[in-house]
C-alpha atoms as a PDB file:
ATOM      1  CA  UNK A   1     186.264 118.173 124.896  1.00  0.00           C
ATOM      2  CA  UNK A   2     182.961 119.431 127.051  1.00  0.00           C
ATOM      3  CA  UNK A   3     183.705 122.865 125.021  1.00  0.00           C
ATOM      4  CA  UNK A   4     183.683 120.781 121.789  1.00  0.00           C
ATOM      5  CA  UNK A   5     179.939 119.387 123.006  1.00  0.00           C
ATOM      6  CA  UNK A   6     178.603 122.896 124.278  1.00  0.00           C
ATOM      7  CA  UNK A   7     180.212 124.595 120.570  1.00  0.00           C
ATOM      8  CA  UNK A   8     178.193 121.481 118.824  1.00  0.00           C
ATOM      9  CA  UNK A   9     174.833 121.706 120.785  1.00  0.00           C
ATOM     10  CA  UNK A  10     174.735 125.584 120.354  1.00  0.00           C
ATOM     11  CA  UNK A  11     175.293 125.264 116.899  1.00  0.00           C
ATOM     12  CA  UNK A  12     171.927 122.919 116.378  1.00  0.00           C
ATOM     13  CA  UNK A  13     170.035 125.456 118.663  1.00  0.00           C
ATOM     14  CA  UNK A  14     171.268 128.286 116.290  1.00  0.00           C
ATOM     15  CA  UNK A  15     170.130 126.028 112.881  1.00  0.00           C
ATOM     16  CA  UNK A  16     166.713 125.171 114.620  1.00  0.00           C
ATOM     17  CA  UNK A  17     165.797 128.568 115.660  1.00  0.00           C
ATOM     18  CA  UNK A  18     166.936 129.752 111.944  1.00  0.00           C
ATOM     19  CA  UNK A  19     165.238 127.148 110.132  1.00  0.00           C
ATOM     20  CA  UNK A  20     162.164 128.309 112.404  1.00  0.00           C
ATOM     21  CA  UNK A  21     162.493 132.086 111.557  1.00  0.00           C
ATOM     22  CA  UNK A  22     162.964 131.029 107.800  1.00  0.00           C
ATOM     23  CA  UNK A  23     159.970 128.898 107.580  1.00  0.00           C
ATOM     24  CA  UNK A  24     158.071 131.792 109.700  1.00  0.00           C
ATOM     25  CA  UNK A  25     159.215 134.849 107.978  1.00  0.00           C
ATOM     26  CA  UNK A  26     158.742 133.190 104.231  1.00  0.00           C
ATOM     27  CA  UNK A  27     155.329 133.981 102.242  1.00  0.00           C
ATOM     28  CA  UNK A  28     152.851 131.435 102.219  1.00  0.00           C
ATOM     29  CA  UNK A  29     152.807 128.962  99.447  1.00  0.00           C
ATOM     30  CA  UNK A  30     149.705 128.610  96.699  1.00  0.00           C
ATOM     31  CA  UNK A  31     146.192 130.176  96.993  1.00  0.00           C
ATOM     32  CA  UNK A  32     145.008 131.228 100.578  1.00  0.00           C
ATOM     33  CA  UNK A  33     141.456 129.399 101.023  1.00  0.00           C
ATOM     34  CA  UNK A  34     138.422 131.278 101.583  1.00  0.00           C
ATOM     35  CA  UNK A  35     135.729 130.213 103.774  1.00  0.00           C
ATOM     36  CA  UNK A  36     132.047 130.972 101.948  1.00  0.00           C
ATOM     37  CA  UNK A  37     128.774 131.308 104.336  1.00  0.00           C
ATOM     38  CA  UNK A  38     126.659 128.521 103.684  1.00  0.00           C
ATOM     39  CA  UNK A  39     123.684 129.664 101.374  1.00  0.00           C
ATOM     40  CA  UNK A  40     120.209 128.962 102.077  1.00  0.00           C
ATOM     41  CA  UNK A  41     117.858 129.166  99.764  1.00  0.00           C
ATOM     42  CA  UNK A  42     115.017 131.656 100.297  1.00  0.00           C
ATOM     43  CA  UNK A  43     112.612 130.707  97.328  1.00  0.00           C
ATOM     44  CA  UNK A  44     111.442 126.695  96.689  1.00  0.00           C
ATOM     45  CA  UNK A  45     109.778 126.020  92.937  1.00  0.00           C
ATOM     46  CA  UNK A  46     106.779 123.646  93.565  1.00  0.00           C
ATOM     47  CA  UNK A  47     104.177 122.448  91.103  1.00  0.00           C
ATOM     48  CA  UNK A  48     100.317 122.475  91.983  1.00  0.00           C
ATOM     49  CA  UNK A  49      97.679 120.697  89.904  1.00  0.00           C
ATOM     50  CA  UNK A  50      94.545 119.471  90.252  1.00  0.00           C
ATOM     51  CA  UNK A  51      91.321 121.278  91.282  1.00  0.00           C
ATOM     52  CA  UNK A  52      93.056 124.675  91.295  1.00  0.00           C
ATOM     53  CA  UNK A  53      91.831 127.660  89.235  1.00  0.00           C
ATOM     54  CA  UNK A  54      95.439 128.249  88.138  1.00  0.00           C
ATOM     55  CA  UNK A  55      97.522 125.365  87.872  1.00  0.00           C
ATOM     56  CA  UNK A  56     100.927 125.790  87.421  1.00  0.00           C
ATOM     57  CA  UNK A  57     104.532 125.972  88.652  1.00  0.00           C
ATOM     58  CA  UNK A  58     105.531 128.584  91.279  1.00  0.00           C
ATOM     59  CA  UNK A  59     108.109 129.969  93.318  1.00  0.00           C
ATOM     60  CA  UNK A  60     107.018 130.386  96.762  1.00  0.00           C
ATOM     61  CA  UNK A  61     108.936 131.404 100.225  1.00  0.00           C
ATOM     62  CA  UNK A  62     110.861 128.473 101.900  1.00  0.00           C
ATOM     63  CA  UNK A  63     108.766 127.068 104.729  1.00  0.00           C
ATOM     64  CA  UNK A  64     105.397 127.934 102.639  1.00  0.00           C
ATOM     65  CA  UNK A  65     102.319 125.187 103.454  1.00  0.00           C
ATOM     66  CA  UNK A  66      99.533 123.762 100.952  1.00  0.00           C
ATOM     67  CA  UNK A  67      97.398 126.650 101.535  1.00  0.00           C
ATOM     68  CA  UNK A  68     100.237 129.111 100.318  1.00  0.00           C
ATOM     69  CA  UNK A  69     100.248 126.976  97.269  1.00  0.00           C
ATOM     70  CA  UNK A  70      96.337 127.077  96.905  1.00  0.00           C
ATOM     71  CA  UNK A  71      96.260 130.593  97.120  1.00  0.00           C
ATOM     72  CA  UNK A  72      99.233 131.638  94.485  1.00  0.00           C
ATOM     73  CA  UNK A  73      97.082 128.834  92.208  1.00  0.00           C
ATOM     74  CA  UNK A  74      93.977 131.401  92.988  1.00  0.00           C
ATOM     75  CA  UNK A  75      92.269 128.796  94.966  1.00  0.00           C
ATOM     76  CA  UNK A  76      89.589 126.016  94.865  1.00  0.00           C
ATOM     77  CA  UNK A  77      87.565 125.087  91.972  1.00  0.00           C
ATOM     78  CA  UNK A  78      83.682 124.533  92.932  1.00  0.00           C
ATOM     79  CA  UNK A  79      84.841 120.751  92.535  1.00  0.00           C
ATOM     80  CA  UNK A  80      87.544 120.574  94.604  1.00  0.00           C
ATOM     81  CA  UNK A  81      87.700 117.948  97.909  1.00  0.00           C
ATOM     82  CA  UNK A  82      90.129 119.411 100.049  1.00  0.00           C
ATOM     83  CA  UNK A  83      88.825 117.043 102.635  1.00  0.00           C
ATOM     84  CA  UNK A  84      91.961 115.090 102.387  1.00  0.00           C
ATOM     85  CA  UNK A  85      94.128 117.382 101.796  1.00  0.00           C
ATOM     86  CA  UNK A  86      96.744 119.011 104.771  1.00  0.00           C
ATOM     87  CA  UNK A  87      96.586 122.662 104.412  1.00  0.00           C
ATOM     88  CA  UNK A  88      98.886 123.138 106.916  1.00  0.00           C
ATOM     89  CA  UNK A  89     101.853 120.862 105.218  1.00  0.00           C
ATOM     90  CA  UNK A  90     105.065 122.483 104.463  1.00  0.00           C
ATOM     91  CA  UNK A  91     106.446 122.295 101.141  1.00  0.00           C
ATOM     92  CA  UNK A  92     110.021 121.407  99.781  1.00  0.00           C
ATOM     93  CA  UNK A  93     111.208 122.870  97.028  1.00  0.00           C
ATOM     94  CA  UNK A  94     110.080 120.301  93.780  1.00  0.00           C
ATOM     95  CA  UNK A  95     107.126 119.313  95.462  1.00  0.00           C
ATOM     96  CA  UNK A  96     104.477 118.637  93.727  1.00  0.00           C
ATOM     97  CA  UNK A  97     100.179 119.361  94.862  1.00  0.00           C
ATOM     98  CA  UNK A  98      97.347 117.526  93.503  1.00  0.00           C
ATOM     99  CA  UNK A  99      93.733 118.590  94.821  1.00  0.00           C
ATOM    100  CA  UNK A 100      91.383 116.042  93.805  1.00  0.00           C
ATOM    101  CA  UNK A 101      88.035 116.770  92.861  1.00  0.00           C
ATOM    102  CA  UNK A 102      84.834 115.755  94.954  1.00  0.00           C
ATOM    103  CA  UNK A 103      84.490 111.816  93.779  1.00  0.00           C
ATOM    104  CA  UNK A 104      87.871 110.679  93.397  1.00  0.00           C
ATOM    105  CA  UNK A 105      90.255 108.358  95.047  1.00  0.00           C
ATOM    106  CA  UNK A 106      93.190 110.405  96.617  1.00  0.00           C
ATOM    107  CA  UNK A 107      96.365 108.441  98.151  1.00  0.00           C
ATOM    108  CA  UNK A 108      97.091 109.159 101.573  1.00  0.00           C
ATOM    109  CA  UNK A 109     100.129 110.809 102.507  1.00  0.00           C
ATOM    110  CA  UNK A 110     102.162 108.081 103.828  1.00  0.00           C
ATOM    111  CA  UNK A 111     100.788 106.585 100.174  1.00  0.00           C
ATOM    112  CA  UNK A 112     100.446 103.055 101.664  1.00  0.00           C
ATOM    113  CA  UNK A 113      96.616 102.912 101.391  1.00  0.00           C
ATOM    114  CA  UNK A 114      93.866 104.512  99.476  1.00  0.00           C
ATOM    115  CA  UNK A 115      91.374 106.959 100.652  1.00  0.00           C
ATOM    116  CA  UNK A 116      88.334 107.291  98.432  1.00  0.00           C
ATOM    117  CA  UNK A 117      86.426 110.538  99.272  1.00  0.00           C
ATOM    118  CA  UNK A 118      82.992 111.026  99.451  1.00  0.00           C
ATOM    119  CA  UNK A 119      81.703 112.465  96.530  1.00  0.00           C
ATOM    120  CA  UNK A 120      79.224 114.942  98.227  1.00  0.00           C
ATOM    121  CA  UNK A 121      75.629 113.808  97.190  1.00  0.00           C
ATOM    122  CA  UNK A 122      72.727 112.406  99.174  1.00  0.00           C
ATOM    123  CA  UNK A 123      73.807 109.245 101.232  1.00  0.00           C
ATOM    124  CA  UNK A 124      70.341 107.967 100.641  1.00  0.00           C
ATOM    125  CA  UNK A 125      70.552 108.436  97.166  1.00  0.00           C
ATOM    126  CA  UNK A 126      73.287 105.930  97.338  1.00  0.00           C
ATOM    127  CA  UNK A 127      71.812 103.591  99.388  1.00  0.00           C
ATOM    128  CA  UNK A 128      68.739 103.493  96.996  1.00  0.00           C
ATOM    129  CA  UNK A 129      71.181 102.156  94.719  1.00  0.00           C
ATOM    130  CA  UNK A 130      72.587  99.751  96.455  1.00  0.00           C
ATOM    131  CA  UNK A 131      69.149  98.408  96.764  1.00  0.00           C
ATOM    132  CA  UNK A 132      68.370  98.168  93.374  1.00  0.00           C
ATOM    133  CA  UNK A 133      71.803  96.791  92.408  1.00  0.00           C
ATOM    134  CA  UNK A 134      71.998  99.288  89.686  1.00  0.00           C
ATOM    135  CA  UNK A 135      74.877 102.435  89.628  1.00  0.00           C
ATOM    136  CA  UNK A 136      73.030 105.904  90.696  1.00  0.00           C
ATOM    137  CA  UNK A 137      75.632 107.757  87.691  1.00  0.00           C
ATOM    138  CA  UNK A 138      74.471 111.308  89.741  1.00  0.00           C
ATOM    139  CA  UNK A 139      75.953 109.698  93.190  1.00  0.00           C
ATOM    140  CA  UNK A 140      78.263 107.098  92.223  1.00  0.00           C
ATOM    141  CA  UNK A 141      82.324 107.860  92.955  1.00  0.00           C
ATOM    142  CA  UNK A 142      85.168 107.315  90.677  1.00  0.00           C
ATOM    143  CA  UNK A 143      85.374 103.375  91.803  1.00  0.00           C
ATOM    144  CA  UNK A 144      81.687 102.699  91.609  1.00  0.00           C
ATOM    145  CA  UNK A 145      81.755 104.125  87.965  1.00  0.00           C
ATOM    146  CA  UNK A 146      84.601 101.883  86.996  1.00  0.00           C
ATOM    147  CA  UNK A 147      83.272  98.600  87.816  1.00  0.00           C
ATOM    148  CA  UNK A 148      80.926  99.322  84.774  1.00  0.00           C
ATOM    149  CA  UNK A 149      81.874  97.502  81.311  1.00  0.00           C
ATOM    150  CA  UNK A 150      83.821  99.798  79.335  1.00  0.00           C
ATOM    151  CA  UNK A 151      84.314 102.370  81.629  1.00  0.00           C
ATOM    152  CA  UNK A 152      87.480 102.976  83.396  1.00  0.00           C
ATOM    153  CA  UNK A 153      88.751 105.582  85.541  1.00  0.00           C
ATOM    154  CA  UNK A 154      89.457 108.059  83.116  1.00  0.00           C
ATOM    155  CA  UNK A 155      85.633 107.970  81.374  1.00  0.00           C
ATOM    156  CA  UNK A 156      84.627 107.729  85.435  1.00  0.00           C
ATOM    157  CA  UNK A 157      86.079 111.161  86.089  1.00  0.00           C
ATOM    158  CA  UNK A 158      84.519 112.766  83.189  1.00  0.00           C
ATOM    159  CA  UNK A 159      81.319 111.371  83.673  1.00  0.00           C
ATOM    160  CA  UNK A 160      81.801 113.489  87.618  1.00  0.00           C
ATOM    161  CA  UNK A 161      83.313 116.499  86.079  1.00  0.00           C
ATOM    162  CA  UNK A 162      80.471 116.228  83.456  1.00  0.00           C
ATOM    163  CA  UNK A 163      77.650 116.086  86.131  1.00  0.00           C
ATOM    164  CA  UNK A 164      79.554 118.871  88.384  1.00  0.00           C
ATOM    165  CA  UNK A 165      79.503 121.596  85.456  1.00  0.00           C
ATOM    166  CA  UNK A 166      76.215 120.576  84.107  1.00  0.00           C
ATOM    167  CA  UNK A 167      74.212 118.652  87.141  1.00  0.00           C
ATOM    168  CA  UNK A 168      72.375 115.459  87.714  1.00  0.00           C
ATOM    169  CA  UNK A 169      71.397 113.050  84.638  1.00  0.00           C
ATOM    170  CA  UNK A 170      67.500 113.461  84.853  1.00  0.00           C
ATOM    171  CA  UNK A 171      67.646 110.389  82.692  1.00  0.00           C
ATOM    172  CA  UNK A 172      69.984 106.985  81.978  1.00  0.00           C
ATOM    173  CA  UNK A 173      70.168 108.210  78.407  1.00  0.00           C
ATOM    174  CA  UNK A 174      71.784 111.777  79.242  1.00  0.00           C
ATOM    175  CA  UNK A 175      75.030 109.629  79.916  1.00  0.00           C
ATOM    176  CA  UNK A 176      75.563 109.978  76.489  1.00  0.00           C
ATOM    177  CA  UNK A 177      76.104 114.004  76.080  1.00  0.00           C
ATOM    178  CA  UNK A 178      79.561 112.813  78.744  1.00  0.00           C
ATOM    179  CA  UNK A 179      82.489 112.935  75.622  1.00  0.00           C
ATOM    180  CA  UNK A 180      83.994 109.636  75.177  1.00  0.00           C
ATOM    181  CA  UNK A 181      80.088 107.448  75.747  1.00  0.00           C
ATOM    182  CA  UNK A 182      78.684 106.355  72.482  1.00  0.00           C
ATOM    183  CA  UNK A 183      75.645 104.287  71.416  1.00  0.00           C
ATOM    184  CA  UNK A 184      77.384 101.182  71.862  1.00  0.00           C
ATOM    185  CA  UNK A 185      78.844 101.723  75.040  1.00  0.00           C
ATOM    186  CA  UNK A 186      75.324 102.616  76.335  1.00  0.00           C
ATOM    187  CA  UNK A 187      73.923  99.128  75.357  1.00  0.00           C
ATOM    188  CA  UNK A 188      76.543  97.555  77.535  1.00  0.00           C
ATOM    189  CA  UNK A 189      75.845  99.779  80.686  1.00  0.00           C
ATOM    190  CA  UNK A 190      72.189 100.796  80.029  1.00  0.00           C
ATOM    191  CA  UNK A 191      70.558  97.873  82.435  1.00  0.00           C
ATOM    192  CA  UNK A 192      73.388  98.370  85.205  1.00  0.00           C
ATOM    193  CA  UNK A 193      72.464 102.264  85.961  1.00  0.00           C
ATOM    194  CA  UNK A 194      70.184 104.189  87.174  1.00  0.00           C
ATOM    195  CA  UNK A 195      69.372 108.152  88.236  1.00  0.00           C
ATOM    196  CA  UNK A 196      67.979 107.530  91.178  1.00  0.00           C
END
């Protein structure tokens, strides 16, 4: 009878250690997988706008900065404020850039609060203004010129951009050569401005 158990248990061995060689020695089942490198993009596609010579969309090297951006867009306008602007930020690919021009009201980055920038002219010219209660239209900034009647930010910026391609208003009346300011509109600002 202990032969009978020795005969049994060296049976199972045998069956384990053939099932083992089977499973072993038998060609692997479906498609091997093949581990790809992770790919890492070398090129980003931003989108600068703004007070740029070139505006545009571009493809720039990953890990470019603002200035990278500025200089593929062939740089600064005369206009532009790049007072506010980080020229040292790195850019992710779909960014986009806005340069603002010298008068207007830029977000910061963190885009909880605004940051008006100064527009560039004579301080005292302002202040002279502020005395007479009337708008100086060759020092005022985009939010001065919009608490006029009838003008909101949109005639505000082209009544900057007008006065930075052509300079200062030597009169009230030379408002209306800015597109967009008629006869009518000029009645409603004409005692609320001034050019000096």
């Amino acid at each position: 009878m202990h032969r009978a158990i020795e005969l049994s248990i060296a049976v199972v061995i045998g069956l384990i250690i053939g099932g083992l060689i089977t499973i072993i020695a038998s060609p692997p089942r479906g498609n091997a997988i093949e581990l790809m490198p992770v790919v890492t993009p070398s090129r980003i596609i931003i989108y600068i706008t703004g007070a740029v010579n070139k505006p545009g969309v571009y493809e720039l090297p990953v890990d470019s900065r603002i200035i990278d951006a500025i200089s593929i867009a062939e740089g600064l306008t005369k206009n532009a404020n790049d007072a506010g602007v980080n020229m040292a930020d790195r850019l992710e690919d779909g960014a986009k850039v806005y340069i603002p021009i010298i008068g207007e009201s830029v977000f910061s980055t963190d885009r909880s609060e605004v940051i008006t920038i100064n527009n560039g002219c004579d301080p005292s010219a302002a202040d002279k203004s502020l005395q007479t209660g009337r708008i100086n239209i060759n020092s005022a900034t985009i939010d001065d010129l919009d608490t006029l009647p009838g003008i909101g930010p949109e005639k505000a910026k082209e009544i900057i951009a007008y006065r930075q391609q052509y300079g200062n208003f030597r009169n009230i009346e030379d408002i209306l050569l800015v597109p967009g300011i008629g006869a009518k509109l000029f009645e409603d600002i004409e005692g609320l401005i001034t050019t000096e």
